[in-house]
Structures are given as structure tokens and as C-alpha cells.
C-alpha atoms as a PDB file:
ATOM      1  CA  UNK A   1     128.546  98.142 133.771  1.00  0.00           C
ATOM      2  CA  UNK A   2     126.699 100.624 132.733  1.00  0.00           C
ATOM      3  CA  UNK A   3     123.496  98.581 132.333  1.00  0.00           C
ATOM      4  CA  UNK A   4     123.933  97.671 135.434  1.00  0.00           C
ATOM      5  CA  UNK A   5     123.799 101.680 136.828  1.00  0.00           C
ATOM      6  CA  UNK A   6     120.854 102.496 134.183  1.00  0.00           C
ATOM      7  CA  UNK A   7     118.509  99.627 135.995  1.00  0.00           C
ATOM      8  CA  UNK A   8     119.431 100.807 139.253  1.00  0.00           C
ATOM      9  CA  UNK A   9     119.167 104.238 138.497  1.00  0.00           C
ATOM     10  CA  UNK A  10     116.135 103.444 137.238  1.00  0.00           C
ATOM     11  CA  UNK A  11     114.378 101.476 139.560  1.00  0.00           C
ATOM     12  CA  UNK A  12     115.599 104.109 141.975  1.00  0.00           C
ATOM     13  CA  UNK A  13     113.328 107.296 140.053  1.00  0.00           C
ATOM     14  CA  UNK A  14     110.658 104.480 139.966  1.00  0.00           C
ATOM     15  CA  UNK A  15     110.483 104.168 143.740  1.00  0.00           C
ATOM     16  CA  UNK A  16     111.505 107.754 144.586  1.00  0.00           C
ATOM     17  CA  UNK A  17     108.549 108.692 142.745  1.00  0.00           C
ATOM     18  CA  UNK A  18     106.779 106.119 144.879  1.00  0.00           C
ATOM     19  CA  UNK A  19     107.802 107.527 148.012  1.00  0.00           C
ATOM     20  CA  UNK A  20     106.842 110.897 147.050  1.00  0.00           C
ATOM     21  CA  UNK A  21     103.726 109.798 146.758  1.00  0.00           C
ATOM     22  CA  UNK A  22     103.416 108.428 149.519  1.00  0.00           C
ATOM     23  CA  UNK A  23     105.090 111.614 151.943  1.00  0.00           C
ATOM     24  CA  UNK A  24     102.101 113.146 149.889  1.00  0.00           C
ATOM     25  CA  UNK A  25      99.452 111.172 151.285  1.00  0.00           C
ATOM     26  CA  UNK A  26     101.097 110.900 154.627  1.00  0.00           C
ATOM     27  CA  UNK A  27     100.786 114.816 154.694  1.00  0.00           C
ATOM     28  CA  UNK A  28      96.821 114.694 153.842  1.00  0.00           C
ATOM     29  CA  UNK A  29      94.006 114.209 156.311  1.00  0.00           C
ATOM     30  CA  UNK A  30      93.060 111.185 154.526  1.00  0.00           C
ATOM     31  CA  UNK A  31      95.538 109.929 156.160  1.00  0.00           C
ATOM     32  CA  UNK A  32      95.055 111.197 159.326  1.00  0.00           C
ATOM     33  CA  UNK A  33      91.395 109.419 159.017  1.00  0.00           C
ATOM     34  CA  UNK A  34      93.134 106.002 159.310  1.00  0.00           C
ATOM     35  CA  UNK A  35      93.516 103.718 161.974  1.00  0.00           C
ATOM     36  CA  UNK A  36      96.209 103.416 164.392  1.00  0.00           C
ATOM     37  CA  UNK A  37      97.567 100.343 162.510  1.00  0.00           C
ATOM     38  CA  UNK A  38      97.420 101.890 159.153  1.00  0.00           C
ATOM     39  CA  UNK A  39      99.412 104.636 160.066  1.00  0.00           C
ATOM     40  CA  UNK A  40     101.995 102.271 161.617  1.00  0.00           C
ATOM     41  CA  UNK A  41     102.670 100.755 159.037  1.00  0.00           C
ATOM     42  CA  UNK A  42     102.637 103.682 156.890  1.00  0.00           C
ATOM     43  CA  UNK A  43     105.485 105.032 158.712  1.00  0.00           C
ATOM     44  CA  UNK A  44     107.354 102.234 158.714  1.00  0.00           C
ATOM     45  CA  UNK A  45     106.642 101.411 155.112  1.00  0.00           C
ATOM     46  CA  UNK A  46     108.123 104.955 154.649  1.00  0.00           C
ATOM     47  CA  UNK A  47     111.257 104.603 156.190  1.00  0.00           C
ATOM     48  CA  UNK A  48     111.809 101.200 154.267  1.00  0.00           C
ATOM     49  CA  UNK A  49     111.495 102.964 151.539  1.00  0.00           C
ATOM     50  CA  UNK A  50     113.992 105.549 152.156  1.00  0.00           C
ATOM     51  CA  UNK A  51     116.527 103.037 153.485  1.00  0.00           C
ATOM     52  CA  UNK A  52     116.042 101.424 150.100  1.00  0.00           C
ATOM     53  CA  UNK A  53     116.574 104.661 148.303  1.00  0.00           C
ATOM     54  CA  UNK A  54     119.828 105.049 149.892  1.00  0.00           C
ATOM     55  CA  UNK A  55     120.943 102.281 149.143  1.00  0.00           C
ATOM     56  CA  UNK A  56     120.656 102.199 145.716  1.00  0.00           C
ATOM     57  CA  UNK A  57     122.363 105.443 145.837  1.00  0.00           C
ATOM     58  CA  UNK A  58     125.108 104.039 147.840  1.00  0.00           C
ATOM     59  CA  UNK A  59     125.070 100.959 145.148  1.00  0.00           C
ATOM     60  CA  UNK A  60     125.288 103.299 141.831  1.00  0.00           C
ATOM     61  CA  UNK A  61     127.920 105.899 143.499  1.00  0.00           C
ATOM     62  CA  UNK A  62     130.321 102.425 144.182  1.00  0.00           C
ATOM     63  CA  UNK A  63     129.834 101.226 140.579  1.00  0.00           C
ATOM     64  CA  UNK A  64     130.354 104.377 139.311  1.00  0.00           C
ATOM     65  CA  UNK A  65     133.683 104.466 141.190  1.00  0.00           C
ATOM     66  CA  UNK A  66     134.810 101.439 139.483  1.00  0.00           C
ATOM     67  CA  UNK A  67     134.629 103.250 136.259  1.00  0.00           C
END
């Protein structure tokens, strides 16, 4: 089981790290430079990501309750 929380703890710091990255560029007038599309999508690519990140949270704080 603990395998299990490692990878998703993991692969959770992977795309937190992501998504920082991203709120980063969102914040910069690069982005501000793009098209209505681009932005978007942007947005909603960074909501999906934070929906993800709470999940795996969710996931690793109900496997750790099994323990």
C-alpha cells in the first residue's frame, strides 16, 4: 500500500509543480499577449489541473486511512 501512496504522491508534486508553472505564466503578460482562445483554454486547463490535484489528495488521505 504504500507503493501505491508514493506513486500518487508522486505524480501529485510532479503536476503541482506543473500547475505552478503554469499560475506563473498565467500571471505574466505573455500571457496576456495571447488570443482569446488560448487563454480559454488556459483557464480551463488550469482548473483541470487543480481538480486533479485534489483528487489525488483526496485518493492518498483515503489510503492512508486504511492504514
Amino acid at each position: 500500500m504504500k507503493d501505491i501512496i508514493k506513486r500518487i504522491e508522486d505524480e501529485r508534486t510532479e503536476l503541482d509543480e506543473k500547475l505552478n508553472r503554469l499560475n506563473i505564466f498565467i500571471g505574466s503578460d505573455a500571457f496576456d499577449e495571447l488570443d482569446e482562445e488560448n487563454i480559454k483554454l488556459l483557464l480551463i486547463q488550469q482548473a483541470t489541473m487543480v481538480k486533479y490535484s485534489n483528487i489525488l489528495t483526496d485518493r492518498i488521505n483515503l489510503l492512508n486511512k486504511g492504514n
